[in-house]
Protein backbone atom coordinates (compact mmCIF):
# COMPACT_ATOMS: atom_id res chain seq x y z
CA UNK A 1 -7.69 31.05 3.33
CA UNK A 2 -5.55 34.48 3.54
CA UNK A 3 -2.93 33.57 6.28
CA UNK A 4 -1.47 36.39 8.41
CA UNK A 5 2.06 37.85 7.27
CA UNK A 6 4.92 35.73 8.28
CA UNK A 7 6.78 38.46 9.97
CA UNK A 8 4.01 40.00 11.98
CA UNK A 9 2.94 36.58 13.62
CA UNK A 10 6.81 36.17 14.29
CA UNK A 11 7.27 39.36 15.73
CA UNK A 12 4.43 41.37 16.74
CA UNK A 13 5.06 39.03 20.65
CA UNK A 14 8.18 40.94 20.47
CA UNK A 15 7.33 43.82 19.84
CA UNK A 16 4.79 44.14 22.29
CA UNK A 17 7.07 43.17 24.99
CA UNK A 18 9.58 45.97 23.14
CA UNK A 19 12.31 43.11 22.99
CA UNK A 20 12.78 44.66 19.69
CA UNK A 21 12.22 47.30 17.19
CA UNK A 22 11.93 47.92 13.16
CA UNK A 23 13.83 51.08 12.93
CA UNK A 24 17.13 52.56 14.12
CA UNK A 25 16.11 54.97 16.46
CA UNK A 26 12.75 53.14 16.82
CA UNK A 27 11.00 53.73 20.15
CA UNK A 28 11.70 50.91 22.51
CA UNK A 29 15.35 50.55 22.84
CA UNK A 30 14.94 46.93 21.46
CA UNK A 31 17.55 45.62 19.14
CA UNK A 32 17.00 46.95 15.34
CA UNK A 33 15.88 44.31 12.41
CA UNK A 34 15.12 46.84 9.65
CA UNK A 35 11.12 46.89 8.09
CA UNK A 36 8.75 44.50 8.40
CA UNK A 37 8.70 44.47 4.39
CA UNK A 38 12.75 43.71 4.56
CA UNK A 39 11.37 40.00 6.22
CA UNK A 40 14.43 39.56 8.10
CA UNK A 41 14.72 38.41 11.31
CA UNK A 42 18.18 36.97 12.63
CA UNK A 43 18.87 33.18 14.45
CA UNK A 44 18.67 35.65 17.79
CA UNK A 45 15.59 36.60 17.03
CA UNK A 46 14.22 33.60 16.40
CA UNK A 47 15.24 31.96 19.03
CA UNK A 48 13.47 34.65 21.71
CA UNK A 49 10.81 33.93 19.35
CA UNK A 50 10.44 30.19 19.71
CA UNK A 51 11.52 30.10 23.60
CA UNK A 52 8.47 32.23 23.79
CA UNK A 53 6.48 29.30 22.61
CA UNK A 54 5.04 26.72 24.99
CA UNK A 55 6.80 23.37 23.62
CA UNK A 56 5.23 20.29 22.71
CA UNK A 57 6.44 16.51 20.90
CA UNK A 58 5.05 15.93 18.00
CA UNK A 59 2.91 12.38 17.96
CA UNK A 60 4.17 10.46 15.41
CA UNK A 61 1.77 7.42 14.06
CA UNK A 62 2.21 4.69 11.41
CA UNK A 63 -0.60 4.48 8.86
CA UNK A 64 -3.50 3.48 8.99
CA UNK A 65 -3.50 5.75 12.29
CA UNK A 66 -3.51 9.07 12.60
CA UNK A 67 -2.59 11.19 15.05
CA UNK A 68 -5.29 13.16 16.87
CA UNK A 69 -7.28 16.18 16.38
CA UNK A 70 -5.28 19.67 17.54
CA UNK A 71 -7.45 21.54 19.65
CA UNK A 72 -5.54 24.39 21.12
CA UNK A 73 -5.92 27.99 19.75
CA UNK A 74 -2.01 29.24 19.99
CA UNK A 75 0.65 28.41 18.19
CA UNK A 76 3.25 25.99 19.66
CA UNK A 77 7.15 24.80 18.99
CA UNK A 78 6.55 21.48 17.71
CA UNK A 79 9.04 18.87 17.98
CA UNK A 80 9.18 16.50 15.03
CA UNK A 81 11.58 13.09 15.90
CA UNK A 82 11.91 11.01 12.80
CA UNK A 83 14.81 8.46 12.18
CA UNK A 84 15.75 6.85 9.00
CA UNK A 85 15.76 2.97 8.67
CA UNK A 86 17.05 0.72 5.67
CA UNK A 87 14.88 -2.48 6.19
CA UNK A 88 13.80 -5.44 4.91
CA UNK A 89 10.57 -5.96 5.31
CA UNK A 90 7.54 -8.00 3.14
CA UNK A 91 6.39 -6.36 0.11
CA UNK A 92 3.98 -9.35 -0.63
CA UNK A 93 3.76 -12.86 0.74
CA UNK A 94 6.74 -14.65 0.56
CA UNK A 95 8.48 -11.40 -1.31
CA UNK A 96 10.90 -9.15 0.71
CA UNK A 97 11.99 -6.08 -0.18
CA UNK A 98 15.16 -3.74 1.01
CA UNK A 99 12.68 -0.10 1.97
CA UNK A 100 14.19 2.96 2.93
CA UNK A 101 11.69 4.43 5.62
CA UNK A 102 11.17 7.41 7.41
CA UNK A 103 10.56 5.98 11.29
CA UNK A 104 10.73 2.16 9.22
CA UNK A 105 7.11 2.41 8.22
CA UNK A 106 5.94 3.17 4.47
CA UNK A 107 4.34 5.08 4.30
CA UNK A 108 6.26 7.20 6.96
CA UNK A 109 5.07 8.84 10.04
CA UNK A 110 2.06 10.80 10.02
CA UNK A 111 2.90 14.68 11.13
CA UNK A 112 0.13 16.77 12.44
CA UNK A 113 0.68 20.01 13.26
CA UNK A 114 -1.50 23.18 13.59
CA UNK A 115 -0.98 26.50 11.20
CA UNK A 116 1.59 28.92 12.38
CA UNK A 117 3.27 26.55 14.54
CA UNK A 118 7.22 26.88 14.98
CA UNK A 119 8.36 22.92 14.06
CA UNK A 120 11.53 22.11 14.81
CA UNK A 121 12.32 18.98 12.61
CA UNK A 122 14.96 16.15 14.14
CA UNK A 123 16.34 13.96 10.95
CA UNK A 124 18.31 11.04 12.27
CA UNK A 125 19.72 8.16 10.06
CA UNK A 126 20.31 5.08 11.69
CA UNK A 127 23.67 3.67 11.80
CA UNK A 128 23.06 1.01 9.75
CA UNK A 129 22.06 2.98 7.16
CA UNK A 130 24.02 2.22 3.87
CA UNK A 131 23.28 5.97 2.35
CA UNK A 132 22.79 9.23 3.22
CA UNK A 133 18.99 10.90 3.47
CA UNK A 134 17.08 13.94 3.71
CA UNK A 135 13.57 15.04 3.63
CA UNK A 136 11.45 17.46 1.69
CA UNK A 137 8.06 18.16 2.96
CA UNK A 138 5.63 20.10 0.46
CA UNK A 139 4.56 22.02 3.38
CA UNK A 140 8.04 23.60 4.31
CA UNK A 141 8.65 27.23 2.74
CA UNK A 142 12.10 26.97 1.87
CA UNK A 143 15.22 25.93 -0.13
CA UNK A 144 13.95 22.04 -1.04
CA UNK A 145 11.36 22.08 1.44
CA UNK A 146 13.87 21.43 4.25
CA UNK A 147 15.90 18.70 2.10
CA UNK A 148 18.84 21.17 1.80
CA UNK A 149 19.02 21.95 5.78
CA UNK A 150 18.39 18.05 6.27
CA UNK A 151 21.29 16.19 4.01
CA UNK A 152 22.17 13.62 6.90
CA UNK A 153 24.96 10.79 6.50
CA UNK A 154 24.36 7.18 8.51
CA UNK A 155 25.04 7.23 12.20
CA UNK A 156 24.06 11.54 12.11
CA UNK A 157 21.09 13.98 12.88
CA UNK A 158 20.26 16.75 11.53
CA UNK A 159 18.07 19.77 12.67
CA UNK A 160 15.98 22.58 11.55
CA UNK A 161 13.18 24.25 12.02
CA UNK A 162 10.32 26.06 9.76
CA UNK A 163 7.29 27.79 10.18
CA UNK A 164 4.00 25.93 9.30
CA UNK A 165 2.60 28.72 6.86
CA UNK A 166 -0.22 27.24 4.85
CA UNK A 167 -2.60 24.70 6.08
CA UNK A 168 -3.61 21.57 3.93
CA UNK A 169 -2.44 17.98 3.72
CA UNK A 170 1.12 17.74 2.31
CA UNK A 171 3.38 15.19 0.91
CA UNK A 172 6.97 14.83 2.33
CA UNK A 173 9.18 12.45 0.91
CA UNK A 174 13.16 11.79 0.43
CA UNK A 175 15.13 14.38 -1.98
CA UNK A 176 18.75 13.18 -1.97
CA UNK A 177 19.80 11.81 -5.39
CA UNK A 178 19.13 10.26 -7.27
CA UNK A 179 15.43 11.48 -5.70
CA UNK A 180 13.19 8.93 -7.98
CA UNK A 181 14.85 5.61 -6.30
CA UNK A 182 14.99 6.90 -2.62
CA UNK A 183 11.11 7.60 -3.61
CA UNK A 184 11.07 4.01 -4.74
CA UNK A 185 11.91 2.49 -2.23
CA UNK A 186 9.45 3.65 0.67
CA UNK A 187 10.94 7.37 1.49
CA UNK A 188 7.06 9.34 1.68
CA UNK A 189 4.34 10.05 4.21
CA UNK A 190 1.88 12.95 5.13
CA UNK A 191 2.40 15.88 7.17
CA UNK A 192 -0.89 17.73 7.93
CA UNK A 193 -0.83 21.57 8.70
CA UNK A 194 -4.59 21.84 10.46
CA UNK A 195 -5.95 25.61 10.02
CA UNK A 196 -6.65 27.53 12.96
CA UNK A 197 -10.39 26.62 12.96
CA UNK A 198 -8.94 22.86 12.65
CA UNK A 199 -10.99 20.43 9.85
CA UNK A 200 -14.91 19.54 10.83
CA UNK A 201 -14.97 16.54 13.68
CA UNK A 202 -15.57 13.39 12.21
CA UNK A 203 -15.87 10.10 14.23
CA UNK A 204 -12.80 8.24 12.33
CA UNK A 205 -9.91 9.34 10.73
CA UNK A 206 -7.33 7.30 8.96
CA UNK A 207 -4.15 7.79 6.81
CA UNK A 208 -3.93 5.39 3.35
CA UNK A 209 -0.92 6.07 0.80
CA UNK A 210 -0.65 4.76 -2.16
CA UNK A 211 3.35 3.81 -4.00
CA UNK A 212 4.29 1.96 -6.30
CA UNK A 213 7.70 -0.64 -6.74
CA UNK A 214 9.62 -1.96 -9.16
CA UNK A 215 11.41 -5.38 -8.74
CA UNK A 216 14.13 -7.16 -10.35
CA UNK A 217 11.28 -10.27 -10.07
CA UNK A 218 7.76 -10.43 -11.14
CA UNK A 219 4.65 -9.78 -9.61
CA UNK A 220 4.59 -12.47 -6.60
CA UNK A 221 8.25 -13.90 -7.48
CA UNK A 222 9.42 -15.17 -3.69
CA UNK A 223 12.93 -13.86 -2.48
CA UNK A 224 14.49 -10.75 -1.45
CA UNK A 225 13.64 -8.78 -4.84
CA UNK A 226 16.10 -5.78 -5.46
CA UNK A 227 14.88 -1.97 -7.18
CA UNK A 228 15.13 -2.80 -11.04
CA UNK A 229 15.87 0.77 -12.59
CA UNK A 230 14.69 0.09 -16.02
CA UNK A 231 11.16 -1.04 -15.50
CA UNK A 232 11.41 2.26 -13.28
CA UNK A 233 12.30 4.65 -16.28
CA UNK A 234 9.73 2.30 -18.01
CA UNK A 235 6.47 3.01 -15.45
CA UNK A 236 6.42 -0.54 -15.14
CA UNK A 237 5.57 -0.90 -11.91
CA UNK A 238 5.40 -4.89 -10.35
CA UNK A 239 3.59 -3.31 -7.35
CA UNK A 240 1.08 -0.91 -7.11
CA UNK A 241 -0.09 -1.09 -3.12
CA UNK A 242 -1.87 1.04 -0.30
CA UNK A 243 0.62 1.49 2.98
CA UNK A 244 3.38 -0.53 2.00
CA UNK A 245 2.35 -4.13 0.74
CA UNK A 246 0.01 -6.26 -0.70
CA UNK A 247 -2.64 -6.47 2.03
CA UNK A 248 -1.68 -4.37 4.22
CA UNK A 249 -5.22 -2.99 4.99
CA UNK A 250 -7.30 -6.50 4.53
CA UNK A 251 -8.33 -8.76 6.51
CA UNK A 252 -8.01 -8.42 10.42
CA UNK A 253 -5.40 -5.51 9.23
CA UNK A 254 -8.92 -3.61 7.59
CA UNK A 255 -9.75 -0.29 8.54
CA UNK A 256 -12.66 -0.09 10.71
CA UNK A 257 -16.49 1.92 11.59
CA UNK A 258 -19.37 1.86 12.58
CA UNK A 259 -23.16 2.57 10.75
CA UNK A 260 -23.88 6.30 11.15
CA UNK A 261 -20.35 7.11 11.36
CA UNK A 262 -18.54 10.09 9.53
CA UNK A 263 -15.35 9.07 8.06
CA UNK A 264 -12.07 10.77 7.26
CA UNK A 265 -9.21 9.20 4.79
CA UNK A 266 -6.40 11.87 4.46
CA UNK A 267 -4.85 10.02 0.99
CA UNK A 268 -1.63 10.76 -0.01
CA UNK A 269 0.02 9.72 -3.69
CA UNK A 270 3.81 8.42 -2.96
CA UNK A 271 4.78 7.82 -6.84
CA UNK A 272 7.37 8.20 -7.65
CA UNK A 273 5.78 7.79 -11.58
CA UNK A 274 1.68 6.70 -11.62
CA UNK A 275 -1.66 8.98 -10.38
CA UNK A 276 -4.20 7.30 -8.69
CA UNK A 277 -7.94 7.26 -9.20
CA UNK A 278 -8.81 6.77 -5.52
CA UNK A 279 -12.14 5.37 -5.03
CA UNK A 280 -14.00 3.31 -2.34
CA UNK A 281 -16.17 0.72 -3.64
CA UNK A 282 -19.86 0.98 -2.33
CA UNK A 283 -19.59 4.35 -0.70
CA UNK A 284 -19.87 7.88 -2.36
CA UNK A 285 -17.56 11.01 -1.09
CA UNK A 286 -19.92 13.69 0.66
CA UNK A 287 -17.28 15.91 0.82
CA UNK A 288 -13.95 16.10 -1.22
CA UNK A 289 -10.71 18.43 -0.32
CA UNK A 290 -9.32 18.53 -4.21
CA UNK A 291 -5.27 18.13 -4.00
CA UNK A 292 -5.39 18.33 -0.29
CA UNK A 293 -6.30 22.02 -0.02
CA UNK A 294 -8.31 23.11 2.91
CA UNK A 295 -11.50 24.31 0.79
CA UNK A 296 -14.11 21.64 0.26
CA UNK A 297 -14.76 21.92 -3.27
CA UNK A 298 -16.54 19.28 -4.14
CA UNK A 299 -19.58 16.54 -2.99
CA UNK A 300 -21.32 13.31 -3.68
CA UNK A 301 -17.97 11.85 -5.60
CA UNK A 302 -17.31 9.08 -6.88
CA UNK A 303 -13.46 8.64 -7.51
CA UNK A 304 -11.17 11.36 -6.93
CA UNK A 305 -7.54 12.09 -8.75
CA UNK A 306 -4.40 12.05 -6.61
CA UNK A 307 -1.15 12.94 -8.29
CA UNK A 308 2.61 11.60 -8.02
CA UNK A 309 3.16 13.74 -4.84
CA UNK A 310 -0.06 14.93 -3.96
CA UNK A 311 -2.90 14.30 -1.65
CA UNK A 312 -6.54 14.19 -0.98
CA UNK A 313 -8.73 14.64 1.73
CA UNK A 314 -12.30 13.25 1.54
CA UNK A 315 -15.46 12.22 4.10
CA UNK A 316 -18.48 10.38 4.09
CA UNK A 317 -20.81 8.98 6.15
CA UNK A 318 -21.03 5.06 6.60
CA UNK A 319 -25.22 3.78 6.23
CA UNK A 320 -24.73 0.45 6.40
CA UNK A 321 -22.86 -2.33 7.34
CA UNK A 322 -20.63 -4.39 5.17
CA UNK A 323 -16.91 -4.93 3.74
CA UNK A 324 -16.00 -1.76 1.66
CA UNK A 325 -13.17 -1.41 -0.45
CA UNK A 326 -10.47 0.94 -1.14
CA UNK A 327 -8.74 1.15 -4.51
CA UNK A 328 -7.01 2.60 -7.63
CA UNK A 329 -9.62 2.68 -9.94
CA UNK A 330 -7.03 1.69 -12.44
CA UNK A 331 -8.31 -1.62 -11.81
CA UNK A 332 -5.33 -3.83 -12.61
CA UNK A 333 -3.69 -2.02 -9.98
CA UNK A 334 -5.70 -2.92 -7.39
CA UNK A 335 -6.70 -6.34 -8.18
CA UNK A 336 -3.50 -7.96 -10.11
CA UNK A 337 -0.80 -5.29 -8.28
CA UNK A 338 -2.06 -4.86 -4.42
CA UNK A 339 -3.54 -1.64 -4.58
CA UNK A 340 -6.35 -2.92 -2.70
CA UNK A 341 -7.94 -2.40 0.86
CA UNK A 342 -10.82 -2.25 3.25
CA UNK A 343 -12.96 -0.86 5.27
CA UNK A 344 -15.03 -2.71 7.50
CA UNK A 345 -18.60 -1.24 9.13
CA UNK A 346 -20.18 -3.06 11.91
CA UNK A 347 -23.87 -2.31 12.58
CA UNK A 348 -27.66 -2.82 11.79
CA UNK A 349 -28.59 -3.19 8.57
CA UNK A 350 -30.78 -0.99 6.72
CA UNK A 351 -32.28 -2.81 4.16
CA UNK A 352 -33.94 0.17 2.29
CA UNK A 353 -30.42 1.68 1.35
CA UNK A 354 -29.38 -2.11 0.69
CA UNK A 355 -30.89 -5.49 0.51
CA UNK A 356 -27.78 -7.32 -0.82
CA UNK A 357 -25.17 -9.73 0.43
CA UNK A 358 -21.38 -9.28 1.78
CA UNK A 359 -19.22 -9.03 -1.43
CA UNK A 360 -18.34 -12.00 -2.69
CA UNK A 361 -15.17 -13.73 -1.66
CA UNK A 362 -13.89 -15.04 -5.13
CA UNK A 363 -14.06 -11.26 -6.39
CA UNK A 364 -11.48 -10.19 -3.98
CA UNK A 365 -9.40 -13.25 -5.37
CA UNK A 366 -6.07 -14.52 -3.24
CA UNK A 367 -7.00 -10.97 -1.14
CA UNK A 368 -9.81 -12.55 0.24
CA UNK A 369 -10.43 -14.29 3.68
CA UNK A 370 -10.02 -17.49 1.52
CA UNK A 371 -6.89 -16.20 0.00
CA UNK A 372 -5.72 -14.78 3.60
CA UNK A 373 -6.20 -18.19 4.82
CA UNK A 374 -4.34 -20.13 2.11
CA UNK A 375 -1.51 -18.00 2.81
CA UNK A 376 -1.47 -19.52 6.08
CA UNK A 377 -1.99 -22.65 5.52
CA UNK A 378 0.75 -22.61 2.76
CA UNK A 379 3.08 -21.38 5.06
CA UNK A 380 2.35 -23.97 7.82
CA UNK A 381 2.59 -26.71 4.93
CA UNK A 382 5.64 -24.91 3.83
CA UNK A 383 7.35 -25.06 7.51
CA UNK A 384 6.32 -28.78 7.47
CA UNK A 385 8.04 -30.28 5.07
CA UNK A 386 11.03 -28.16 6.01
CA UNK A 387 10.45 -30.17 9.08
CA UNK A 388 10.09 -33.09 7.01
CA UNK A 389 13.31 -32.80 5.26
CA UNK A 390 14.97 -31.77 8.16
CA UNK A 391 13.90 -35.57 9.61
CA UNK A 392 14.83 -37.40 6.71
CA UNK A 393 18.35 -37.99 5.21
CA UNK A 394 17.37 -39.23 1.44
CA UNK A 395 14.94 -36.22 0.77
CA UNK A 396 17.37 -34.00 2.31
CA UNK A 397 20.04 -35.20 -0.12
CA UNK A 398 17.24 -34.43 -3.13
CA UNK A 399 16.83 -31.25 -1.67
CA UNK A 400 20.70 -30.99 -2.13
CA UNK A 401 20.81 -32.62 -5.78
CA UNK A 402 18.17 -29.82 -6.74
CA UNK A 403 20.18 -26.82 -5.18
CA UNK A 404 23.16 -28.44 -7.17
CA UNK A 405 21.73 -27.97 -10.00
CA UNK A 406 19.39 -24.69 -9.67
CA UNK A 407 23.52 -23.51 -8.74
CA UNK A 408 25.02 -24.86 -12.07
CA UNK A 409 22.47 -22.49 -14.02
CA UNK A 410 23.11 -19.52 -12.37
CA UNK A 411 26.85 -20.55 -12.57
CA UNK A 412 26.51 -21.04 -16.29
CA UNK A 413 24.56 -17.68 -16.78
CA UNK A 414 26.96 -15.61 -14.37
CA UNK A 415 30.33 -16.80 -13.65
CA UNK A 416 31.26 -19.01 -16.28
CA UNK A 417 32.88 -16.06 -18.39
CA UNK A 418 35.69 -15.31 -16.03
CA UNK A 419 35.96 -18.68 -13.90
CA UNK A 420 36.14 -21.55 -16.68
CA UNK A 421 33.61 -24.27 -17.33
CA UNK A 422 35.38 -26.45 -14.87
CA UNK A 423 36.65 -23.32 -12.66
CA UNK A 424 40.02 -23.19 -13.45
CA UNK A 425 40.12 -19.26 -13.69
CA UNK A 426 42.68 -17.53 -15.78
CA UNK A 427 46.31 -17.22 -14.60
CA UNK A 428 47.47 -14.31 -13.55
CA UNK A 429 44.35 -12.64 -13.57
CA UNK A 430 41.05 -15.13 -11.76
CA UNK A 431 42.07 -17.04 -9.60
CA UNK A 432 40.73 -21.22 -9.46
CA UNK A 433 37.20 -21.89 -7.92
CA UNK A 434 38.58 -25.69 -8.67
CA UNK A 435 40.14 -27.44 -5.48
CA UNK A 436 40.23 -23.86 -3.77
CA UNK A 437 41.70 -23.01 -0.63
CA UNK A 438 40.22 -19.69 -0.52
CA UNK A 439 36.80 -21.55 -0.52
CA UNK A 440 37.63 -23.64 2.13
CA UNK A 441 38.14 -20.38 4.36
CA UNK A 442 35.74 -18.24 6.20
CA UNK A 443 32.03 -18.72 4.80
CA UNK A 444 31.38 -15.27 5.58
CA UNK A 445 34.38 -14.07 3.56
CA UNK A 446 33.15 -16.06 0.53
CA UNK A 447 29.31 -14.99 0.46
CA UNK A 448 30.74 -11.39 0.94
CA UNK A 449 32.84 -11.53 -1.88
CA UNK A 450 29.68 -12.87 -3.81
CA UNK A 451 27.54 -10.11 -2.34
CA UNK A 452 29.68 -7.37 -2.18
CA UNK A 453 32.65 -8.27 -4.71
CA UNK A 454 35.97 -7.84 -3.68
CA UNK A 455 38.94 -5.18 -5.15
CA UNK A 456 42.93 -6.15 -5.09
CA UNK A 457 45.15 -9.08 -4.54
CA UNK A 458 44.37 -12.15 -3.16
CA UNK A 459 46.15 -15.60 -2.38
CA UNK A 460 44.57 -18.75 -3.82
CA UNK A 461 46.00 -21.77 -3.72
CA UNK A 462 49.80 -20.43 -3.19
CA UNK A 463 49.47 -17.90 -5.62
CA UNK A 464 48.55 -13.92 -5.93
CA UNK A 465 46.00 -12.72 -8.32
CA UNK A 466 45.01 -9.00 -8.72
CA UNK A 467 41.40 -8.22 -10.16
CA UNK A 468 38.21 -6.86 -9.35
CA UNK A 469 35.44 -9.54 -8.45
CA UNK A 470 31.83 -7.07 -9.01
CA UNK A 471 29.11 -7.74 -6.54
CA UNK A 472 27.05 -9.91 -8.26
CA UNK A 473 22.75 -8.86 -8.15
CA UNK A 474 21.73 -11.96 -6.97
CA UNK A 475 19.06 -12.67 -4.62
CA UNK A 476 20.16 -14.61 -1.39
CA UNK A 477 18.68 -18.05 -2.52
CA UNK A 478 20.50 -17.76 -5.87
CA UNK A 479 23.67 -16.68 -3.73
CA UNK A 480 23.44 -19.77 -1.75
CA UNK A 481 22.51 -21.51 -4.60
CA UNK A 482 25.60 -21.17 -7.03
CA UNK A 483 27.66 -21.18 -4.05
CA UNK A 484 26.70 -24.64 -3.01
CA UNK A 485 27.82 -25.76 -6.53
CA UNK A 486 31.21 -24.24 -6.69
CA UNK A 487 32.06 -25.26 -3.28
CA UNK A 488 30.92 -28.66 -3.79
CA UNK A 489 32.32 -29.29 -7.33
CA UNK A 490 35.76 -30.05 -9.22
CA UNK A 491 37.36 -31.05 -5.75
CA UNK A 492 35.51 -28.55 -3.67
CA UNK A 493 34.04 -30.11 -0.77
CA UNK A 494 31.37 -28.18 1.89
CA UNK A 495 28.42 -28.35 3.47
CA UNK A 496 25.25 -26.36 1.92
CA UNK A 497 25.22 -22.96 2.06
CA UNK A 498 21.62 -21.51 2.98
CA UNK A 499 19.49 -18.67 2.10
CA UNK A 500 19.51 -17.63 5.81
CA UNK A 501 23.11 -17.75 6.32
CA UNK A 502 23.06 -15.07 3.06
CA UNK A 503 20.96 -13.00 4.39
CA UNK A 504 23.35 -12.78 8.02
CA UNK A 505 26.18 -11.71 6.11
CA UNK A 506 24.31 -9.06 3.46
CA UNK A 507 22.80 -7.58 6.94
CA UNK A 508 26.52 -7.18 8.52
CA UNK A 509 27.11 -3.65 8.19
């Protein structure tokens, strides 16, 4: 599609109301901005420009919604509101993971806006945001796709504006180094620039991104996992999944349609490392948009390629009813790594396309409504015998024997080196864990010095030491763990520490 040039749509308004002119001398009295082919036009300018512009705020919606169809004919300043979150959210069940979010979804926010709009982007990073952000959308013309107007620390916004040039279906994601991590960890979404003409109506539209993550634990390991660079640098992905988690889109969390219904998935490719084969089992593409472009280049396909920072667009029409699902076609992906999800069609049956059955339940494996409903009834069982324990004193002092111990290893394996076998330290230089009074002080002050480490002298028992204590890349039940050990062993005495009480302090800013 051959858009119109830049400067013309900008200024030909102007010029018609003879607000300005190209040449010195130029007829109009209007203030001078040189040739069109010089492209320049100054913040003044602009700004008569955009307050010429009838305002609107961009919708903003977290996949698997999209926001909806642009039907006016003009151009429009756009407002585009989207904060920055560090989170923890689920990655899996039972598995948490620290994401860095744009509007704390991942994917982020889907951004619809219409060809030739003026979009004045709003960056915020929450205040309780450890590092700074920014954001480079593919579909920005300009110095890092906005990233180098957008640099933003915690607790700050940035602004800045751009004009929506091409049309097509565009990746943004975060840029500020080192780019491949803040990728990593959830910084991507989809900003779609509709043409003029806006894309054909269908009746549904949804938004499904694919990502991958890498984790200190394996596939399914419970805890707080942490971003493990190596298997990063590797490809080794522990996650492969489709908006976020594992199962994000199955179950009552399924995409859905009717039979005789046109369908639209705008399908974006996060990376940061792996391209997906994107293909929906039991349904064929009628129409394809290759790499997101806005010409439909292709029909009646089966899977369809979506780089590391790329996107797709594809339709088809829904014939019968019946549990369809999405995935990489890299099939360990989808089936052992999450990249799974589903569409479900209500309607009647037309049993000349198919005669079969629902898909079968054990193919789907612990993704299933089975599976979904273990998972359940895991975690009730789970929360009972907490409940359990809670109620009685003898398995509660197991429970306590067992932490004990689990602490000792991860002593063994982690602190041993500088703290002694029996935690006497090293004078001068690490101070006692044995009959500590430092341990016996604020809880808080103790996990933090575990999470966090701790620089410069300190007191223990009547005497200064000066050292560095490194934070230590434990996850929270190991914290508590090993923590519970030394403060109830060579004279220590304390009560438990738990996983939850962890977590409090690694959330305190």
């Amino acid at each position: 599609m051959t858009s119109v040039k830049p400067w013309f749509r900008i200024l030909a308004p102007l010029l018609c109301s003879g607000a300005i002119a190209f040449t010195a001398g130029a007829a109009g009295g209007g203030e001078d901005i040189g040739s069109p082919g010089s492209g320049g036009v100054t913040e003044a300018q602009k700004a008569t420009y955009a307050a010429s512009l009838p305002t609107e705020q961009a919708v903003l919606t977290a996949a698997p919604m999209v926001p909806p169809a642009i039907t006016r004919d003009h151009a429009a300043r756009v407002v585009v509101d989207l904060e920055v979150r560090e989170i923890v959210k689920p990655l899996a069940d039972g598995v948490d993971y620290t994401f860095w979010t744009f509007g704390g979804e991942v994917p982020g926010l889907f951004i619809r806006v219409r060809q030739g709009d003026l979009v004045e982007f709003h960056l915020s990073n929450h205040p309780s945001s450890k590092l700074p952000h920014n954001i480079d959308l593919h579909a920005v013309t300009g110095p890092g796709g906005g990233a180098a107007s957008s640099f933003t620390a915690p607790g700050h916004s940035s602004v800045f504006s751009f004009e929506a040039l091409n049309p097509g279906l565009y990746v943004y994601h975060c840029a500020t180094a080192p780019v491949p991590v803040h990728v990593a960890s959830g910084m991507y979404g989809l900003i779609l620039v509709e043409p003029p003409e806006s894309l054909p109506p269908v009746d549904k539209e949804y938004y499904v991104m694919q990502g991958e993550f890498y984790t200190s634990g394996r596939y399914g390991e419970p805890g707080l996992q942490t971003f493990e660079m190596q298997k990063a640098l590797d490809e080794r992905p522990d996650y492969v999944v489709l908006n976020g988690s594992v199962g994000a889109m199955v179950g009552d969390k399924a995409i859905t349609a009717n039979v005789d219904e046109t369908v639209r998935l705008f399908v974006g490719n996060g990376g940061p490392n792996l391209i997906s084969s994107f293909h929906v089992i039991g349904e064929i593409f009628d129409t394809v948009y290759q790499e997101a472009g806005t010409l439909p280049d292709q029909s009646n396909v089966q899977t369809t390629l979506v780089p590391a920072g790329g996107a797709a667009m594809v339709e088809f029409r829904v014939d019968v009813p019946g549990t369809y699902i999405l995935v990489d076609h890299s099939l360990f992906r989808a089936f052992n790594k999450g990249a799974l999800g589903m569409l479900k069609v209500k309607g009647d049956a037309n049993r000349i396309i198919y005669s079969g059955k629902e898909v079968d339940e054990v193919y789907l494996g612990e993704q299933s409504a089975a599976g979904s409903e273990s998972s359940r009834r895991e975690a009730e069982l789970v929360a009972a015998k907490a409940e359990a324990i809670a109620s009685n004193p003898q398995i509660a002092k197991i429970e306590g024997q067992i932490q004990m111990e689990r602490g000792h290893k991860i002593f063994l394996s982690t602190c041993f080196a500088c703290h002694g076998a029996n935690g006497e330290g090293v004078a001068g230089v690490f101070p006692p864990l044995a009959e500590s009074d430092f341990l016996e002080g604020d809880l808080d002050l103790v996990i933090n010095t575990v999470v966090r480490g701790m620089t410069g002298p300190v007191t223990v028992n009547g005497k200064q030491y000066n050292s560095i204590m490194p934070p230590q890349p434990l996850p929270d039940e190991q914290v508590a763990d090993v923590l519970t050990f030394v403060m109830n062993s060579w004279g220590n005495s304390a009560e438990p520490v738990t996983m939850e009480q962890v977590k409090a302090v690694r959330a305190q800013d």
